[in-house]
Protein backbone atom coordinates (compact mmCIF):
# COMPACT_ATOMS: atom_id res chain seq x y z
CA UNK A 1 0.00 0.00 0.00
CA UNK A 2 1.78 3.27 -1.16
CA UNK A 3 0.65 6.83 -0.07
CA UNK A 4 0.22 9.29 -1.03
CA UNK A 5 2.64 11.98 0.72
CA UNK A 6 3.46 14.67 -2.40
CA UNK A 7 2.45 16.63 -5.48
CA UNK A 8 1.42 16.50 -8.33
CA UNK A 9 -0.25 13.55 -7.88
CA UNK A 10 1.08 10.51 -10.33
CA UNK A 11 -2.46 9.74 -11.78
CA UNK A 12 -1.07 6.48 -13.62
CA UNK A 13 0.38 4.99 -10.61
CA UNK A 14 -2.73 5.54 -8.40
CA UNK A 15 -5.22 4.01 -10.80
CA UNK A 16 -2.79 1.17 -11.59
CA UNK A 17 -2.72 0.93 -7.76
CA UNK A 18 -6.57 0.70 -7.73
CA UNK A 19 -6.36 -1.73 -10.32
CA UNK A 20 -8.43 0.64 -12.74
CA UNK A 21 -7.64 -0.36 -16.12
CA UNK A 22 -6.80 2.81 -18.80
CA UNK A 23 -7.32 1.87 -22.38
CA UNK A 24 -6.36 4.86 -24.80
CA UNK A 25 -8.05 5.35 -28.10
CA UNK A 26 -7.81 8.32 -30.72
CA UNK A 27 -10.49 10.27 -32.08
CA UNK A 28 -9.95 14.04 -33.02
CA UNK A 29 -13.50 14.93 -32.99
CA UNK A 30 -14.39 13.59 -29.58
CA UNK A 31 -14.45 16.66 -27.76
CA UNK A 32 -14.68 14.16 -24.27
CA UNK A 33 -10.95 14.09 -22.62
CA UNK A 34 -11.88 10.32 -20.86
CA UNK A 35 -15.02 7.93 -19.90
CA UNK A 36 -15.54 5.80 -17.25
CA UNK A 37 -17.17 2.49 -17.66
CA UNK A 38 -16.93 -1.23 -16.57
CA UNK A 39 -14.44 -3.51 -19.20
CA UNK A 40 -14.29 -7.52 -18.49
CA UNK A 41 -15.90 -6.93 -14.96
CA UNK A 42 -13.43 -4.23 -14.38
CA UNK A 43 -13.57 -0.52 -13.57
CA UNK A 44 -11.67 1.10 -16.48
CA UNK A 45 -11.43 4.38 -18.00
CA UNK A 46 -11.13 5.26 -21.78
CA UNK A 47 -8.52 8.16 -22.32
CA UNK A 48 -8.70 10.13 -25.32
CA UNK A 49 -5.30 10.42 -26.79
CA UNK A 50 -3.44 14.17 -27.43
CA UNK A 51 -3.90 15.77 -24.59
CA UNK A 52 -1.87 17.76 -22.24
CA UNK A 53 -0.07 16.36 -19.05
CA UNK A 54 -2.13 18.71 -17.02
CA UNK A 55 -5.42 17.91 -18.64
CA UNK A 56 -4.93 13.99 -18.46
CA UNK A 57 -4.25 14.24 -14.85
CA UNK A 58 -7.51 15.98 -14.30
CA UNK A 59 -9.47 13.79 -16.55
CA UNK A 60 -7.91 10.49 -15.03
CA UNK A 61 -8.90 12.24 -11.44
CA UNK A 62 -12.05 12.86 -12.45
CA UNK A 63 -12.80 9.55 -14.20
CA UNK A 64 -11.33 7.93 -10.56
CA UNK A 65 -14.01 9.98 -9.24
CA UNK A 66 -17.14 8.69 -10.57
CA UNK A 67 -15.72 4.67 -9.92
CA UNK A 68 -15.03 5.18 -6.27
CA UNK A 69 -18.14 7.44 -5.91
CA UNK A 70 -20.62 4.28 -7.59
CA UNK A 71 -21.23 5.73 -10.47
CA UNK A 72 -19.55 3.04 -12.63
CA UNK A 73 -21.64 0.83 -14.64
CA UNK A 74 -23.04 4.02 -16.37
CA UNK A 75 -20.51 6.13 -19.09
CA UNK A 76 -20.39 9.72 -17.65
CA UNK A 77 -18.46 11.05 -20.38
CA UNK A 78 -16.23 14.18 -19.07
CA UNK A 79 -17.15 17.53 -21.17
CA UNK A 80 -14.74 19.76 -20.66
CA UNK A 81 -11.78 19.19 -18.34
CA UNK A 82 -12.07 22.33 -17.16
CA UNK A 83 -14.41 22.25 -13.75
CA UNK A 84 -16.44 25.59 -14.92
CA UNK A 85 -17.72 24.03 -18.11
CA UNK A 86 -18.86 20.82 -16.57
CA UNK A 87 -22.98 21.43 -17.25
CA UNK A 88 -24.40 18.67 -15.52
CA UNK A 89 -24.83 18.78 -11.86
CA UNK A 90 -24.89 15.95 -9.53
CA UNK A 91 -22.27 13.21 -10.85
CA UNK A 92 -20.07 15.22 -12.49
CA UNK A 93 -19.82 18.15 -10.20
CA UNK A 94 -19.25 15.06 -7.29
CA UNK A 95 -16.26 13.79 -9.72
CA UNK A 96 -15.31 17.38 -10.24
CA UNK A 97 -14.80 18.13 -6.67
CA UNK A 98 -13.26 14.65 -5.73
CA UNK A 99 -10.66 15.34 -8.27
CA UNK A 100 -10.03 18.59 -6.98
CA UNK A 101 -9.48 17.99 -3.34
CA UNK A 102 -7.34 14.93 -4.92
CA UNK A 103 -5.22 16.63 -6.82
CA UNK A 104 -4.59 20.00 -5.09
CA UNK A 105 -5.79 18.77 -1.27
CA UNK A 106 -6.88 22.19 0.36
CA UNK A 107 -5.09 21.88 3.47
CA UNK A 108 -2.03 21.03 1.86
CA UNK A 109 -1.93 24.13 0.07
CA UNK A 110 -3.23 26.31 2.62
CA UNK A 111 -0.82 25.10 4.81
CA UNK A 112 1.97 25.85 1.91
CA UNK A 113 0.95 29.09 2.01
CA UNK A 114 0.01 29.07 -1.83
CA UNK A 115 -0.92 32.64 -2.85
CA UNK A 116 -2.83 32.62 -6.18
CA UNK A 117 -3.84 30.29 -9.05
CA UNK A 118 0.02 30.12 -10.45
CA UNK A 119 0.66 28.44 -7.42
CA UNK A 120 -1.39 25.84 -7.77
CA UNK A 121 -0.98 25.17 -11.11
CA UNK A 122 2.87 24.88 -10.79
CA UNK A 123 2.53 22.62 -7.38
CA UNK A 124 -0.74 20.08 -8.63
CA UNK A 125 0.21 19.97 -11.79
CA UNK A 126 -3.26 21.63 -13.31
CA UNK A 127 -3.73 23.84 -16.19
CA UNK A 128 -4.29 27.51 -15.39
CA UNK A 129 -7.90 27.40 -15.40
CA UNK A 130 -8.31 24.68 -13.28
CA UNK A 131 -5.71 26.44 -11.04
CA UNK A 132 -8.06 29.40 -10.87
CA UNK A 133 -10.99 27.85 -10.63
CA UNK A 134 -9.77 25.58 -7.36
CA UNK A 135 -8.30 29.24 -6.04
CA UNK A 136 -11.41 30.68 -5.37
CA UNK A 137 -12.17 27.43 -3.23
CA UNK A 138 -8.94 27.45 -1.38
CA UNK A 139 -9.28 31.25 -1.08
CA UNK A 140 -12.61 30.66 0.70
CA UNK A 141 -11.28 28.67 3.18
CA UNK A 142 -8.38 30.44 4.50
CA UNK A 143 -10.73 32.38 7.01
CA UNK A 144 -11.02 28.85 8.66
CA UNK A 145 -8.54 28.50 10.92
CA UNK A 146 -8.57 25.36 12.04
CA UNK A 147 -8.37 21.65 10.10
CA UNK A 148 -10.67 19.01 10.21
CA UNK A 149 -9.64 15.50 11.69
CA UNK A 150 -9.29 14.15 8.39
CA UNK A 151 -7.48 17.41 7.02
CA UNK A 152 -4.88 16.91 9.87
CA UNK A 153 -4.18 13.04 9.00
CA UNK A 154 -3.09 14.81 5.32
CA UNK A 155 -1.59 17.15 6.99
CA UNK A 156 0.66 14.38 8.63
CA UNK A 157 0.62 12.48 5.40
CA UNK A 158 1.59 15.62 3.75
CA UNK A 159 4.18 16.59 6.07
CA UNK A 160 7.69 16.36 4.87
CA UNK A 161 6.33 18.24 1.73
CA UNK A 162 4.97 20.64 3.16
CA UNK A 163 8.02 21.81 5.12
CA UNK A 164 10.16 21.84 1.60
CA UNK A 165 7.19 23.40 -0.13
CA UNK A 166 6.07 26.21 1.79
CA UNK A 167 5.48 29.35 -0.71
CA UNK A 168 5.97 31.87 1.85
């Protein structure tokens, strides 16, 4: 069992470590990044070749998302993979925000001190947009001044990085 104790978050070694199956197909005029769906009995997601490192971290989040949150067995197909075009609520703003706290953990960068959406982008690996759009989250919370349980097991997860990592 490996944890997770750094970022960016390696998004290939955590679904292979879920035993999530990625199969990779290309189709230019798919404008979905990934899918999620069930191949051979087996959670697996369907990643759109071409894009970014950024984007294909987000999309494999995301598509990690909707298996651990049930909603395998149906294809949610992603839209964008940027979190302010998604226009479906429910299961896709639950996989949005899963992959969010997943791949930029909002204690971890509130306790690194991150000042703007740069920051986040350069730490969790995310595009700029997505490192905007997660800001205005992890903006909201700094007027909370304490941590959660769980936030302080991350924390302790977290730790070592933390220290080397702090922005300010």
């Amino acid at each position: 069992r490996r944890r997770i104790q750094c970022l960016p978050i390696d998004m290939m070694a955590l679904c292979s470590a879920l035993k999530i199956g990625i199969r990779w197909y290309a189709d230019a005029t798919d404008r979905n990044d990934a899918y999620s769906t069930v191949v051979d009995k087996k959670a697996t997601i369907l990643m759109r070749i071409g894009l970014t490192e950024a984007r294909r971290r987000f999309a494999l989040a995301h598509e990690v998302g909707h298996i651990l949150l049930g909603h395998v067995g149906q294809v949610y197909p992603l839209i964008s993979c940027e979190p302010d075009l998604v226009t479906e609520p429910g299961a896709e703003l639950d996989a949005d925000c899963f992959a969010g706290e997943l791949l930029a953990p909002t204690c971890v960068l509130r306790a690194c001190y991150v000042q703007g959406p740069e920051e986040i982008s350069a730490l969790c690996g995310l595009t700029l947009k997505t490192g905007a759009f997660w800001w205005k989250h992890v903006e909201h919370t700094m007027a909370v001044h304490t941590y959660t349980p769980f936030e302080g097991r991350v924390l302790r997860q977290f730790e070592q990085y933390i220290c080397s990592h702090r922005l300010c």
